[in-house]
C-alpha atoms as a PDB file:
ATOM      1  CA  UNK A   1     -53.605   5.158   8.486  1.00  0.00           C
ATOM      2  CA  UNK A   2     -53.467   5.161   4.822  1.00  0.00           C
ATOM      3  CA  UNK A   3     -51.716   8.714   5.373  1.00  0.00           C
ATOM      4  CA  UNK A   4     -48.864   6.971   6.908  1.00  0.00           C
ATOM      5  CA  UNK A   5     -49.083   4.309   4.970  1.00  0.00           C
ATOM      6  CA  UNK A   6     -47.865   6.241   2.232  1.00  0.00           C
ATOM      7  CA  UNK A   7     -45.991   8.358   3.684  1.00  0.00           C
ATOM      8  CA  UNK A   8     -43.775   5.066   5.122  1.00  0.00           C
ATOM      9  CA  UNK A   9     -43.609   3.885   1.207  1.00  0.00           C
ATOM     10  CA  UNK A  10     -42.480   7.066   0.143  1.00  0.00           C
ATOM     11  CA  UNK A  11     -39.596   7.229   2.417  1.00  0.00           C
ATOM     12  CA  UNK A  12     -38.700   4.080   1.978  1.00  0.00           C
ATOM     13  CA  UNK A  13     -38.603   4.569  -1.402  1.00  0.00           C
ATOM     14  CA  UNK A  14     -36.099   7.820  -1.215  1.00  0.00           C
ATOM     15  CA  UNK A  15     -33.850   5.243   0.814  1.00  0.00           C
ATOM     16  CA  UNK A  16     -34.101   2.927  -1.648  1.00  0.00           C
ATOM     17  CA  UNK A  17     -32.500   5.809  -4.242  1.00  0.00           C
ATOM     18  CA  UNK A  18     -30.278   7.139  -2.056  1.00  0.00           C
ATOM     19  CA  UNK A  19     -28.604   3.123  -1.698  1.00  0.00           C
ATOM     20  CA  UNK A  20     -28.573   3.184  -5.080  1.00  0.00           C
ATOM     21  CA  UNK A  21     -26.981   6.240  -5.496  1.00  0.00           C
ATOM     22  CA  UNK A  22     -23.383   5.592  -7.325  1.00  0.00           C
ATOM     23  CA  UNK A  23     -20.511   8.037  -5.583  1.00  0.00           C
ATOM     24  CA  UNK A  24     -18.257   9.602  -9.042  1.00  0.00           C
ATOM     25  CA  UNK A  25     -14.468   9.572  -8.237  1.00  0.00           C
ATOM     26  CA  UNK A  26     -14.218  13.356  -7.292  1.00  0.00           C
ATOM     27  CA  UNK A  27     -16.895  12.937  -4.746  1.00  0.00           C
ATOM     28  CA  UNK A  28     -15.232   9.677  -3.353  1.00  0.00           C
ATOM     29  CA  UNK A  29     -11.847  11.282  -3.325  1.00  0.00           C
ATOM     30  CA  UNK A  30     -13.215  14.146  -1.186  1.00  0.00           C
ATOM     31  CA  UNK A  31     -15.183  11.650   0.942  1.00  0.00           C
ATOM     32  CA  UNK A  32     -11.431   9.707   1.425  1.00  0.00           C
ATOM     33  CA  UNK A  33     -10.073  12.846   2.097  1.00  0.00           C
ATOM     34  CA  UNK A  34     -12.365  13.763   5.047  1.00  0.00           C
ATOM     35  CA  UNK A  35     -12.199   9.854   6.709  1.00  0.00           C
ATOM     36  CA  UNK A  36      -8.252  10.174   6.028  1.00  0.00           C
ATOM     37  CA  UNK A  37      -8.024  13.570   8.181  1.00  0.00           C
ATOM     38  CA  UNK A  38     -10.182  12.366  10.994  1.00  0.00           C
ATOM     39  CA  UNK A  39      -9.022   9.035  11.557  1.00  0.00           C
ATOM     40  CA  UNK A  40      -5.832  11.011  12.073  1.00  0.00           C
ATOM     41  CA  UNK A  41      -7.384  13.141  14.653  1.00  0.00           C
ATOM     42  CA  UNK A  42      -8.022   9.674  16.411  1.00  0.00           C
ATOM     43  CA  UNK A  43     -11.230   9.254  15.005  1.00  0.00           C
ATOM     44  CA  UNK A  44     -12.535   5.483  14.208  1.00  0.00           C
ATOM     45  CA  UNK A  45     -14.252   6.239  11.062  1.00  0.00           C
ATOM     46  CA  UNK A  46     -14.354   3.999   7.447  1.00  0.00           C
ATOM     47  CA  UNK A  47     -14.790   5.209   4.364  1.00  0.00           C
ATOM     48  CA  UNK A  48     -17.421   1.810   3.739  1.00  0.00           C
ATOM     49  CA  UNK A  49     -19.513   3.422   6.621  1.00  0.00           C
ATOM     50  CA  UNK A  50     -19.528   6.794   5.535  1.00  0.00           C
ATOM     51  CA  UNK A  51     -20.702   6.242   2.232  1.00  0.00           C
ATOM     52  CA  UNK A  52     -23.622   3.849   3.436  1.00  0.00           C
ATOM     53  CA  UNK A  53     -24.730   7.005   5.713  1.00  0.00           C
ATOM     54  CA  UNK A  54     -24.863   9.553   3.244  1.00  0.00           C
ATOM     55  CA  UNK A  55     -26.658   7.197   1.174  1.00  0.00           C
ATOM     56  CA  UNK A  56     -23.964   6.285  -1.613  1.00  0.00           C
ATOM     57  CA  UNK A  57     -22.903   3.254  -3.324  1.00  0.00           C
ATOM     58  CA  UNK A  58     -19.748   2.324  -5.772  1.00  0.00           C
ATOM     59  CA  UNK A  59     -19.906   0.816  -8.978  1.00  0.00           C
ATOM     60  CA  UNK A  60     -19.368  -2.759  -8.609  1.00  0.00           C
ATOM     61  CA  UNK A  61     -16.268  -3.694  -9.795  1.00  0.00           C
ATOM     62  CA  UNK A  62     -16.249  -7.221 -11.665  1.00  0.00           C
ATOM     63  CA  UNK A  63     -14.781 -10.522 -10.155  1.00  0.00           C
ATOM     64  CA  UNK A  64     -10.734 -10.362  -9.986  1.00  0.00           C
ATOM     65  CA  UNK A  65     -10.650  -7.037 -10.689  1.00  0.00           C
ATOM     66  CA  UNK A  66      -7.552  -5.870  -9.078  1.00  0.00           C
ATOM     67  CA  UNK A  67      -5.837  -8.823 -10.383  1.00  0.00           C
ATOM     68  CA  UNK A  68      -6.725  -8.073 -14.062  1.00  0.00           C
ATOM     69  CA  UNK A  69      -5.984  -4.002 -13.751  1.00  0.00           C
ATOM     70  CA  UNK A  70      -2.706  -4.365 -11.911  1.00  0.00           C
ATOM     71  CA  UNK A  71       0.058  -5.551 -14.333  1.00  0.00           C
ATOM     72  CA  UNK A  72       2.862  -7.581 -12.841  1.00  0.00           C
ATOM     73  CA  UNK A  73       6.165  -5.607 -12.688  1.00  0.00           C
ATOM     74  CA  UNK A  74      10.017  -7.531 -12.069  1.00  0.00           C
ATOM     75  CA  UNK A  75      12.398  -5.967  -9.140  1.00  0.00           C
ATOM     76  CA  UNK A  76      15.580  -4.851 -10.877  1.00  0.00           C
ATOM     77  CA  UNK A  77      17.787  -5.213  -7.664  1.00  0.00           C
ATOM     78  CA  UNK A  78      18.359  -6.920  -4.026  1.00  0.00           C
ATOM     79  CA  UNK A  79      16.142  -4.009  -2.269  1.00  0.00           C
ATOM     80  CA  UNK A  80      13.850  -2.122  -4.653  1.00  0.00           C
ATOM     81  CA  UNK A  81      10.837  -4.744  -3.957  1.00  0.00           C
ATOM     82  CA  UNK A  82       8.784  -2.172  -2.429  1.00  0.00           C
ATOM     83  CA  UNK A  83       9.375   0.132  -5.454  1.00  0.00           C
ATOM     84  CA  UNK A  84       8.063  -2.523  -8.115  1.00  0.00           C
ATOM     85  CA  UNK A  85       4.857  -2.766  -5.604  1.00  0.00           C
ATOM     86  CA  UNK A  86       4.770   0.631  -5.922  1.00  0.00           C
ATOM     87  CA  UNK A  87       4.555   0.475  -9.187  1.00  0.00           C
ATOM     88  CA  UNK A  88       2.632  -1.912  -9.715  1.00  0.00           C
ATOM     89  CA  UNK A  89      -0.008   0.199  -7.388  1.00  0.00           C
ATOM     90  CA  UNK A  90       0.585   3.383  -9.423  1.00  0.00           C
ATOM     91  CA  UNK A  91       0.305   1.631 -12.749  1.00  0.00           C
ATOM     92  CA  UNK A  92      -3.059  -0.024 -11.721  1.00  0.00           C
ATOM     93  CA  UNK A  93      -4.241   3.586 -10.878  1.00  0.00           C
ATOM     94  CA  UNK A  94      -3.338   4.752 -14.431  1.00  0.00           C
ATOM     95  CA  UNK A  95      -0.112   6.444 -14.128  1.00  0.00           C
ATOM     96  CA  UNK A  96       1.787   6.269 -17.564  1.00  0.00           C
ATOM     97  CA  UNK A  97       4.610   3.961 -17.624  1.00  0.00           C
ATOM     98  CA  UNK A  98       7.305   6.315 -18.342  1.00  0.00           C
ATOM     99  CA  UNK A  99       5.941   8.780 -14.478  1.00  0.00           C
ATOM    100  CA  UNK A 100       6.371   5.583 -12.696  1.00  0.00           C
ATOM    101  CA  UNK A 101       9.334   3.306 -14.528  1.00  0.00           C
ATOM    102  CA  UNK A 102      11.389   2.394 -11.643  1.00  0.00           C
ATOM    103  CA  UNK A 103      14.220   4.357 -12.749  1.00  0.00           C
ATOM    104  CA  UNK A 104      11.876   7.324 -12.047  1.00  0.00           C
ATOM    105  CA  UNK A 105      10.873   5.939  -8.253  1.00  0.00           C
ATOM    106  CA  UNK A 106      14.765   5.832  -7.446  1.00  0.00           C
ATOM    107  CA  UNK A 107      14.840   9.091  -8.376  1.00  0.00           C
ATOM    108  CA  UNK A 108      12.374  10.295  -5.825  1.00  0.00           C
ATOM    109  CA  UNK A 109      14.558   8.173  -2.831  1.00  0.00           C
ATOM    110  CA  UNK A 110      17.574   8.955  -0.872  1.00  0.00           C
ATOM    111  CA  UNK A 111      19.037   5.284  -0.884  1.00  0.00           C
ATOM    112  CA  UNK A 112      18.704   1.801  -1.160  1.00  0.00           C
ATOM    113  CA  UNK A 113      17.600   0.971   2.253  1.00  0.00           C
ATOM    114  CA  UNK A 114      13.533   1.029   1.462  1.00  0.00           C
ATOM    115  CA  UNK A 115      11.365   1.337   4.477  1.00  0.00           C
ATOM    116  CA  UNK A 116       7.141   1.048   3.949  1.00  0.00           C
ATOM    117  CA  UNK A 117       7.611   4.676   5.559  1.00  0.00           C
ATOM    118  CA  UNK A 118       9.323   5.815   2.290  1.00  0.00           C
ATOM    119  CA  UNK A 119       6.831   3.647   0.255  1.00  0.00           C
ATOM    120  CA  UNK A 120       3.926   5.928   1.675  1.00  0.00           C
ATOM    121  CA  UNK A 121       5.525   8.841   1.046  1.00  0.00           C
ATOM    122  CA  UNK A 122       6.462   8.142  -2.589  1.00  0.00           C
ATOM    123  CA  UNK A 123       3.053   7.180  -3.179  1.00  0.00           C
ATOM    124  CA  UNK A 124       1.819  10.566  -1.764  1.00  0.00           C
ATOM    125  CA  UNK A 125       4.299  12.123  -4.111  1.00  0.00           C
ATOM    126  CA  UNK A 126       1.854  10.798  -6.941  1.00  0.00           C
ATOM    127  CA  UNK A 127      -1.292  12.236  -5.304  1.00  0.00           C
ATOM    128  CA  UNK A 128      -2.488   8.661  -4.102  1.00  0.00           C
ATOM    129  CA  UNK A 129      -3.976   8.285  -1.202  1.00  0.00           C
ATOM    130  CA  UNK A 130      -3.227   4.904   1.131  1.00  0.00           C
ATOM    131  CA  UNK A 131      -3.092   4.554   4.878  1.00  0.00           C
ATOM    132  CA  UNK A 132       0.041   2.664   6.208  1.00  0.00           C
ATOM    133  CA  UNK A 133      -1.232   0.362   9.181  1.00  0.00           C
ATOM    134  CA  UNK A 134       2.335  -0.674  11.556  1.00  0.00           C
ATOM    135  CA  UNK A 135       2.874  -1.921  15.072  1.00  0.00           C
ATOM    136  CA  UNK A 136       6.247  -0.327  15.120  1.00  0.00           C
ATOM    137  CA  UNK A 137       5.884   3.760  15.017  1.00  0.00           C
ATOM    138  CA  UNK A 138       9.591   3.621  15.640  1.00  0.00           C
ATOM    139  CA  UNK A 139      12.221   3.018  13.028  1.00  0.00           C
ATOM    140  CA  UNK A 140      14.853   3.027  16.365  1.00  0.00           C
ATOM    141  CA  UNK A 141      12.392   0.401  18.394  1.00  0.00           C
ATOM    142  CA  UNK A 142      11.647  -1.060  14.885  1.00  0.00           C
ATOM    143  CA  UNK A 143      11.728  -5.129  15.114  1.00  0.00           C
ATOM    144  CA  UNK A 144      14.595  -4.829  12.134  1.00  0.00           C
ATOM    145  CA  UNK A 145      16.790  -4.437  14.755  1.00  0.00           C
ATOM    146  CA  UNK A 146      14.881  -7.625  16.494  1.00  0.00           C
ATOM    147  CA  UNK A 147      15.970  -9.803  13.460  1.00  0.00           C
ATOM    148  CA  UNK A 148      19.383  -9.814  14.169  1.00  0.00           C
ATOM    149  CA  UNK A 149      20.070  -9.689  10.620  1.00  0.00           C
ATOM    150  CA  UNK A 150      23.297  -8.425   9.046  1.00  0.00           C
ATOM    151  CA  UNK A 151      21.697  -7.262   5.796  1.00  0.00           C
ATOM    152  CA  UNK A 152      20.209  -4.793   8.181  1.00  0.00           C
ATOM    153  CA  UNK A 153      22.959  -3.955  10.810  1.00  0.00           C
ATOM    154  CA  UNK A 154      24.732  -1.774   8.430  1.00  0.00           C
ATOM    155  CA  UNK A 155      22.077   0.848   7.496  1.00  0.00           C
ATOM    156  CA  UNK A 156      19.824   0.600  10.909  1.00  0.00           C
ATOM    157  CA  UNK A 157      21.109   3.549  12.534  1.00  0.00           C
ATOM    158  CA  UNK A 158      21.797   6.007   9.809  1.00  0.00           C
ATOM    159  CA  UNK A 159      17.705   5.042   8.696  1.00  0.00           C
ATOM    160  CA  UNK A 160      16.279   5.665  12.565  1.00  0.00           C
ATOM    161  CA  UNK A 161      16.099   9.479  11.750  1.00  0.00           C
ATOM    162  CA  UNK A 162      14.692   9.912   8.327  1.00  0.00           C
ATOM    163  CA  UNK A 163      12.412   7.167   9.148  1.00  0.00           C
ATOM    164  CA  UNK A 164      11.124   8.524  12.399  1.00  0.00           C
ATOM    165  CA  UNK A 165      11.116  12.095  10.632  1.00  0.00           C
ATOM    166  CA  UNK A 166       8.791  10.618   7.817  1.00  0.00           C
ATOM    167  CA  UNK A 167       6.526   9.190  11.195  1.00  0.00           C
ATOM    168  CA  UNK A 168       6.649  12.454  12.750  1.00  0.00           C
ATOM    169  CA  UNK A 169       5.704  14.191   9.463  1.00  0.00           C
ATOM    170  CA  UNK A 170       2.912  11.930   8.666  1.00  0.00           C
ATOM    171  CA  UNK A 171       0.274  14.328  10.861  1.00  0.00           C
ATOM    172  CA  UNK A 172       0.459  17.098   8.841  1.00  0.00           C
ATOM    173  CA  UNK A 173       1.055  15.471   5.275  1.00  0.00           C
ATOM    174  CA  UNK A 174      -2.067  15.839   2.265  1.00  0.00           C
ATOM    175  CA  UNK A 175      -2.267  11.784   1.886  1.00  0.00           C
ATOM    176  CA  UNK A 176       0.153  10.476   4.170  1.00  0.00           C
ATOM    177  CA  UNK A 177      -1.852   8.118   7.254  1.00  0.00           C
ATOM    178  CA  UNK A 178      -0.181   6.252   8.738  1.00  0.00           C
ATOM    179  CA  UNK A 179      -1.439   4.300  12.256  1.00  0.00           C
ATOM    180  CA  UNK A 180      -0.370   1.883  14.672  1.00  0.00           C
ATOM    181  CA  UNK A 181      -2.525  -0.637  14.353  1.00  0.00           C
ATOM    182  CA  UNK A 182      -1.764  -4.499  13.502  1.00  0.00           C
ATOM    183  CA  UNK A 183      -4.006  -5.632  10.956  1.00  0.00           C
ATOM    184  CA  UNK A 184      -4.729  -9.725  11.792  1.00  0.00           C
ATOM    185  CA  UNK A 185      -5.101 -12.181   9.021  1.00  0.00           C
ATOM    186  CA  UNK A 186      -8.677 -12.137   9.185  1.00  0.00           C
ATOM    187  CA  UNK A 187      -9.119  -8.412   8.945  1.00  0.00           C
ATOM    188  CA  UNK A 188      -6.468  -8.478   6.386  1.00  0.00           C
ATOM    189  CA  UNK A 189      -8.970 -10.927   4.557  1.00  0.00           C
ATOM    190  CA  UNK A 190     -11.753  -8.795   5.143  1.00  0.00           C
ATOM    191  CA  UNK A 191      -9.870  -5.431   3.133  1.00  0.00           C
ATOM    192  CA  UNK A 192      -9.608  -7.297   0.189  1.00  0.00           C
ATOM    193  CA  UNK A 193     -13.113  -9.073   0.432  1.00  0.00           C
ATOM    194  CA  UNK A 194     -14.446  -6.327  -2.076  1.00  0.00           C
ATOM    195  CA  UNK A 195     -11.906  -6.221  -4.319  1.00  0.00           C
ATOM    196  CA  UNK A 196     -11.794  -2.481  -4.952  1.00  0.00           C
ATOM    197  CA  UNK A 197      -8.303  -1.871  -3.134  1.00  0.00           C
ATOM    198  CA  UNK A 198      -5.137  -3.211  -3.210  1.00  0.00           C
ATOM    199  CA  UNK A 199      -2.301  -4.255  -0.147  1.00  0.00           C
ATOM    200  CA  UNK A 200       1.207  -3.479  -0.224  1.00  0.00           C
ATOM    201  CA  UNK A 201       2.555  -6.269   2.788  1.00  0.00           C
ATOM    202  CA  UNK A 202       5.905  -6.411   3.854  1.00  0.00           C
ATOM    203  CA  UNK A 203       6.743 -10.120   4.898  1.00  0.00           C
ATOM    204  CA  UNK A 204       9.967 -12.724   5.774  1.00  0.00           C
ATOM    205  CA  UNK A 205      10.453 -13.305   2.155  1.00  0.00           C
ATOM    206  CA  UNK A 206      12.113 -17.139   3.444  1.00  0.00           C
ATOM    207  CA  UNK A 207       8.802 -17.895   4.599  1.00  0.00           C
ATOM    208  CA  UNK A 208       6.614 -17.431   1.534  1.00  0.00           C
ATOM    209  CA  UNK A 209       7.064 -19.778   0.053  1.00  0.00           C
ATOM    210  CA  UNK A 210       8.684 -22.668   2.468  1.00  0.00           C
ATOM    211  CA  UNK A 211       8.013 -26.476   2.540  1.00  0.00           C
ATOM    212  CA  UNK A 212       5.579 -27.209   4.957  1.00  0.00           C
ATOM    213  CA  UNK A 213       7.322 -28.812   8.401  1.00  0.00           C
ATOM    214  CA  UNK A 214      10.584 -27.115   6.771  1.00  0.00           C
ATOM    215  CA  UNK A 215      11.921 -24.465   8.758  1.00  0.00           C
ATOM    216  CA  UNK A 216      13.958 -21.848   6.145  1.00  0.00           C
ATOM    217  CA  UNK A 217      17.339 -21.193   6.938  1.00  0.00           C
ATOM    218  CA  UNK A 218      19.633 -17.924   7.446  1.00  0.00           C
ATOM    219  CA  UNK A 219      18.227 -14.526   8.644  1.00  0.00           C
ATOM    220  CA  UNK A 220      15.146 -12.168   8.608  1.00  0.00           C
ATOM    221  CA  UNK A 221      15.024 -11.839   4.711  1.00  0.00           C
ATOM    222  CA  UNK A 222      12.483  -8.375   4.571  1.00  0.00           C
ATOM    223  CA  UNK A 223      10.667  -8.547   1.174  1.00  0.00           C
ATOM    224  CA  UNK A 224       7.856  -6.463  -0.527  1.00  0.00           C
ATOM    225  CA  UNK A 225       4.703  -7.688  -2.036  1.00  0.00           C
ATOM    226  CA  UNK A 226       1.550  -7.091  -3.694  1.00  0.00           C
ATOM    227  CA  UNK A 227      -2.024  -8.585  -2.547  1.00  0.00           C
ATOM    228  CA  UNK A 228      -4.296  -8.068  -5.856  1.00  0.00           C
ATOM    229  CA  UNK A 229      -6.834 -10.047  -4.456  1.00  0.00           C
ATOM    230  CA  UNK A 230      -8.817 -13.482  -2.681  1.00  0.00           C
ATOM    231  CA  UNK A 231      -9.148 -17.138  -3.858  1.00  0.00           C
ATOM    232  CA  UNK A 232     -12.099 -18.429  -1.693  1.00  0.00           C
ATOM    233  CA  UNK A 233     -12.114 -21.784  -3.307  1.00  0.00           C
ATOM    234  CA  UNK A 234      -8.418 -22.119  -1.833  1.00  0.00           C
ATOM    235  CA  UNK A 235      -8.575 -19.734   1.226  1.00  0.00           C
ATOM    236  CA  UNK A 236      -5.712 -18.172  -0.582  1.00  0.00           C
ATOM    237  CA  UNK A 237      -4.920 -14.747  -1.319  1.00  0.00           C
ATOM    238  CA  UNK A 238      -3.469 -13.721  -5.082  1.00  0.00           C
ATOM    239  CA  UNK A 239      -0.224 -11.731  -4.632  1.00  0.00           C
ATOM    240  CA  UNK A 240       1.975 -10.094  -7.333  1.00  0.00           C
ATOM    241  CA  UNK A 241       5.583 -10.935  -6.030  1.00  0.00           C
ATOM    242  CA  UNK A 242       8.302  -8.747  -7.849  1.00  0.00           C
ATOM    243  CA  UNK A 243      10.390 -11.203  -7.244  1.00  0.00           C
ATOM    244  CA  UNK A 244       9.277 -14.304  -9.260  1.00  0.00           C
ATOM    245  CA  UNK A 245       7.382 -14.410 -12.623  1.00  0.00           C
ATOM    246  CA  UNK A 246       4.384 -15.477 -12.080  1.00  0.00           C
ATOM    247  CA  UNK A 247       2.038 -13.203 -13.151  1.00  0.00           C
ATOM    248  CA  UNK A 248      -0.380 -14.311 -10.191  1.00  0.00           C
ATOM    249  CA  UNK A 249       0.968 -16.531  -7.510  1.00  0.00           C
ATOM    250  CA  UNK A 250      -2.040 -17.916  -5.239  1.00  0.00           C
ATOM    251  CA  UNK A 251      -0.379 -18.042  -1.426  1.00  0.00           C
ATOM    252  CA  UNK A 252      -2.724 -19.747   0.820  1.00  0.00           C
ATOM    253  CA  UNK A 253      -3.653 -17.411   3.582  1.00  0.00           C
ATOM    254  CA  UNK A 254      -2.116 -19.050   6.480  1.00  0.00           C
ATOM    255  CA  UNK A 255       1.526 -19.092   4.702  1.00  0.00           C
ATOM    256  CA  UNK A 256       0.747 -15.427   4.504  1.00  0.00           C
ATOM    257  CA  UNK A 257      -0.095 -15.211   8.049  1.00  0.00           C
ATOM    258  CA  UNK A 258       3.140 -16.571   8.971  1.00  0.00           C
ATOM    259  CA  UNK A 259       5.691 -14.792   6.961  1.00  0.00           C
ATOM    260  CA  UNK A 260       3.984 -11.870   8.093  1.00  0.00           C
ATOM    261  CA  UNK A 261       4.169 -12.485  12.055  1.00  0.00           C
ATOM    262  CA  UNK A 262       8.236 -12.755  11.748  1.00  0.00           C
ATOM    263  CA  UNK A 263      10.065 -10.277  13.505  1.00  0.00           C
ATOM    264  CA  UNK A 264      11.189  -7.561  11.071  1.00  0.00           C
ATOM    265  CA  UNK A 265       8.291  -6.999   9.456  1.00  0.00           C
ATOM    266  CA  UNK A 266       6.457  -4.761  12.057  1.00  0.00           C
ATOM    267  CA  UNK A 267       3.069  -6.102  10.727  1.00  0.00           C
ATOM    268  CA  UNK A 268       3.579  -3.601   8.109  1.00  0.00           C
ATOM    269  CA  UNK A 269       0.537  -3.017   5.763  1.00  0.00           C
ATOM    270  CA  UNK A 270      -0.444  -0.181   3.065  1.00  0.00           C
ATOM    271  CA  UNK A 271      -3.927  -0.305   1.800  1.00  0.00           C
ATOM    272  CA  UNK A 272      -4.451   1.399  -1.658  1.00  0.00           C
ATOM    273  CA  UNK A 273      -8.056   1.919  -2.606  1.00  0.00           C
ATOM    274  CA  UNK A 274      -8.547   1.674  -6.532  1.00  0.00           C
ATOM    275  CA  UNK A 275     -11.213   4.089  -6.552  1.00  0.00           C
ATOM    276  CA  UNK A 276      -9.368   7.232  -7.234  1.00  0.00           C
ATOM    277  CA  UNK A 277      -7.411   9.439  -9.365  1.00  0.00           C
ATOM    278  CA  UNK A 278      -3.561   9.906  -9.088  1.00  0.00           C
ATOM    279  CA  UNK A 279      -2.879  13.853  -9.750  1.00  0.00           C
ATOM    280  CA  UNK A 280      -0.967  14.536 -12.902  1.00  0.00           C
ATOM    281  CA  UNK A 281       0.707  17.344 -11.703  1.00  0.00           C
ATOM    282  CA  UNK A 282       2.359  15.279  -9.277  1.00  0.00           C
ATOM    283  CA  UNK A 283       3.665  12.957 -11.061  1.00  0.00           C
ATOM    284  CA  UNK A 284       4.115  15.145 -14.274  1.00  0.00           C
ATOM    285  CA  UNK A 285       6.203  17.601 -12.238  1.00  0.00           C
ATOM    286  CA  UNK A 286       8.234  13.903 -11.237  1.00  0.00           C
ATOM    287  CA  UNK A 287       9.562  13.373 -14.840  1.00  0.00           C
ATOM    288  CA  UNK A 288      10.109  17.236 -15.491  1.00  0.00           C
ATOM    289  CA  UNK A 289      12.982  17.232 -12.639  1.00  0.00           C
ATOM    290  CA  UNK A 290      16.212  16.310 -12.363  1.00  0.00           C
ATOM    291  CA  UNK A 291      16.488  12.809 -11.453  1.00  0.00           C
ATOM    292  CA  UNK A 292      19.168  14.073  -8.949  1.00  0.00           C
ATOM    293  CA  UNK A 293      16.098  16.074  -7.443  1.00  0.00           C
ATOM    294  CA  UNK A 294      13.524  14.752  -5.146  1.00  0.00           C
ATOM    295  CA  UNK A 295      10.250  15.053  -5.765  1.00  0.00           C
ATOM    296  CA  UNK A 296       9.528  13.676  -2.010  1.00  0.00           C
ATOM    297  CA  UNK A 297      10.832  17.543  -1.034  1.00  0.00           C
ATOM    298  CA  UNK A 298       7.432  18.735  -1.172  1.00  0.00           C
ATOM    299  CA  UNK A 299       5.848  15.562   0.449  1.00  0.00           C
ATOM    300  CA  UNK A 300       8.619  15.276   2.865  1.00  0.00           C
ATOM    301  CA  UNK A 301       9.038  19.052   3.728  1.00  0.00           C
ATOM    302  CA  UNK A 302      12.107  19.893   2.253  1.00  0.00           C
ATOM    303  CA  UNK A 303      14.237  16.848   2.220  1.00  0.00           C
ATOM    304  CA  UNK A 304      16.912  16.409   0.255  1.00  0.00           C
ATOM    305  CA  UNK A 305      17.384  13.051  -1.910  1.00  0.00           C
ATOM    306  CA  UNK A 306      19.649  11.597  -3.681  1.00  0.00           C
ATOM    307  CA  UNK A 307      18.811  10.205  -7.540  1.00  0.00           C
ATOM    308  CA  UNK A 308      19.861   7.044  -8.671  1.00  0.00           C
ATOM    309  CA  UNK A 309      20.539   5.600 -12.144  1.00  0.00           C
ATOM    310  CA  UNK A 310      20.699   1.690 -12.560  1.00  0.00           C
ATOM    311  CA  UNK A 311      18.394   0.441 -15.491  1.00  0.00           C
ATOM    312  CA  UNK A 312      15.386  -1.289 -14.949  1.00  0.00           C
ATOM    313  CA  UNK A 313      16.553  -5.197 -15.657  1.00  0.00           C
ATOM    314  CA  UNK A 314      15.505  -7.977 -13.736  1.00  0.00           C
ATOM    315  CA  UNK A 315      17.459  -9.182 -10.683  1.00  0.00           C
ATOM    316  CA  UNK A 316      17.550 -12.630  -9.696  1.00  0.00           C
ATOM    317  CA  UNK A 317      18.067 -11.457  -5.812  1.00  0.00           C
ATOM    318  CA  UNK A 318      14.891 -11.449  -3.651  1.00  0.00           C
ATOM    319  CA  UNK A 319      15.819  -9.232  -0.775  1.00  0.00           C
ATOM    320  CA  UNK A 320      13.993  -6.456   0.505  1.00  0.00           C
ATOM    321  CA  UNK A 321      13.687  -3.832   2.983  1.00  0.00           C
END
């Protein structure tokens, strides 16, 4: 008995080590890597489970972490919201300033009509990984069309095909995951509970911030923000919005909940863990090129985009894609 007495302690003792085991970034990146490429493979893996398995554990990060290492970044124009989340994302990660200006992310697009497809991508042009959680794998069934908006009318049809190229593409693309899967409010919640990844969340930008009992007025207004992070003592979460200048905004989580369930917005979510390393050849290779020269080519298999020039000033426009 005392034999397997101590033999009990001394295995519960390696378990003890092997919780407290900290993962480094190259052997969390690889760990990613392998969840990434099976949950495309229709797997229903997480990377939290995996590393409690093999016995790892991150680094805590400290309260409001996200918040404090993501810097808050202005839109310059009516549709690049997505590109100053974006940025915001990539500057959080450590990107310099000049790889990831947003003059440098219109360089990398083929227009002004910004789907969270393209977001993904341009991301994955950087060497960050994110999955891209939708309930639309359809640009042509896409619930844009739904909204009956005009903003939208215009550029609908001529998007349907890149878009649903970039979808097709997804399978076979180093960091691009993309799934059809509607992410509630409360599991929304829960992806943000530890604080170690940020959520790029496409929403009815009228709704945000409307008066309660208020209905707002005109059509589907698409708009791009940034969840940093949770305020439990308000059931809130803290969102970087492009559009205003706050640094933080608090937006209590039901508001969320409801500019997200609009038709238009597809439930679209992109979750970017904080717990890696963008590659700087990526983005190095970004700034060597011609700004009339995509650096999506390679991430997009060969397709061809257009640069664009405007400077990066603040607009006062909200509007997103």
């Amino acid at each position: 008995a005392a034999v397997l007495g101590c033999g009990r302690a001394k295995a519960e003792a390696m378990a003890e080590v092997r919780r407290t085991r900290q993962i480094t970034k190259s052997e969390l990146r690889t760990l990613k890597k392998r969840v990434a490429q099976l949950r495309k493979k229709g797997f229903d893996v997480w990377t939290d489970d995996e590393l409690e398995r093999e016995g790892w554990t991150l680094a805590p990060l400290p309260p409001a972490a996200a918040d404090a290492a993501t810097p808050s970044m202005a839109q310059a124009a009516d549709w690049d919201c997505g590109l100053a989340c974006v940025q915001m994302a990539l500057l959080s990660l450590d990107v310099p300033p000049p790889a990831c200006s947003l003059k440098q992310l219109r360089a990398r697009l083929s227009s002004d009509s910004v789907w969270t497809a393209d977001l993904v991508y341009l991301l994955a042009s950087y060497g960050i990984q994110c999955e891209y959680l939708t309930s639309e794998l359809s640009a042509g069934a896409s619930s844009a069309e739904k909204a009956g908006s005009a903003f939208y009318a215009s550029s609908l049809e001529a998007d349907a095909a890149r878009v649903d190229a970039l979808f097709a593409r997804a399978a076979s693309e180093e960091g691009v995951s993309i799934r059809c899967c509607k992410l509630g409010a409360n599991e929304l919640w829960n992806a943000l509970r530890d604080d170690d990844q940020l959520a790029i969340v496409l929403v009815d930008g009228r709704m945000l911030y409307a008066r309660a009992g208020r209905p707002p007025d005109g059509d589907f207004e698409g708009h791009y923000v940034l969840l940093v992070g949770l305020d439990d003592t308000t059931d809130s979460f803290r969102v970087k919005d492009p559009a205003r200048s706050d640094r933080t905004a608090v937006v209590a989580a039901k508001r969320l909940a409801d500019a997200r369930a609009v038709p238009g917005t597809d439930d679209d979510v992109i979750l970017v863990p904080l717990s890696q390393e963008p590659d700087p050849a990526r983005y190095a290779l970004g700034e060597a090129r011609d700004s009339s020269t995509s650096a999506l080519e390679q991430a997009a298999d060969g397709l061809r985009l257009e640069g664009r020039t405007a400077d990066d000033e603040p607009a006062a426009v909200t509007a997103g894609r």
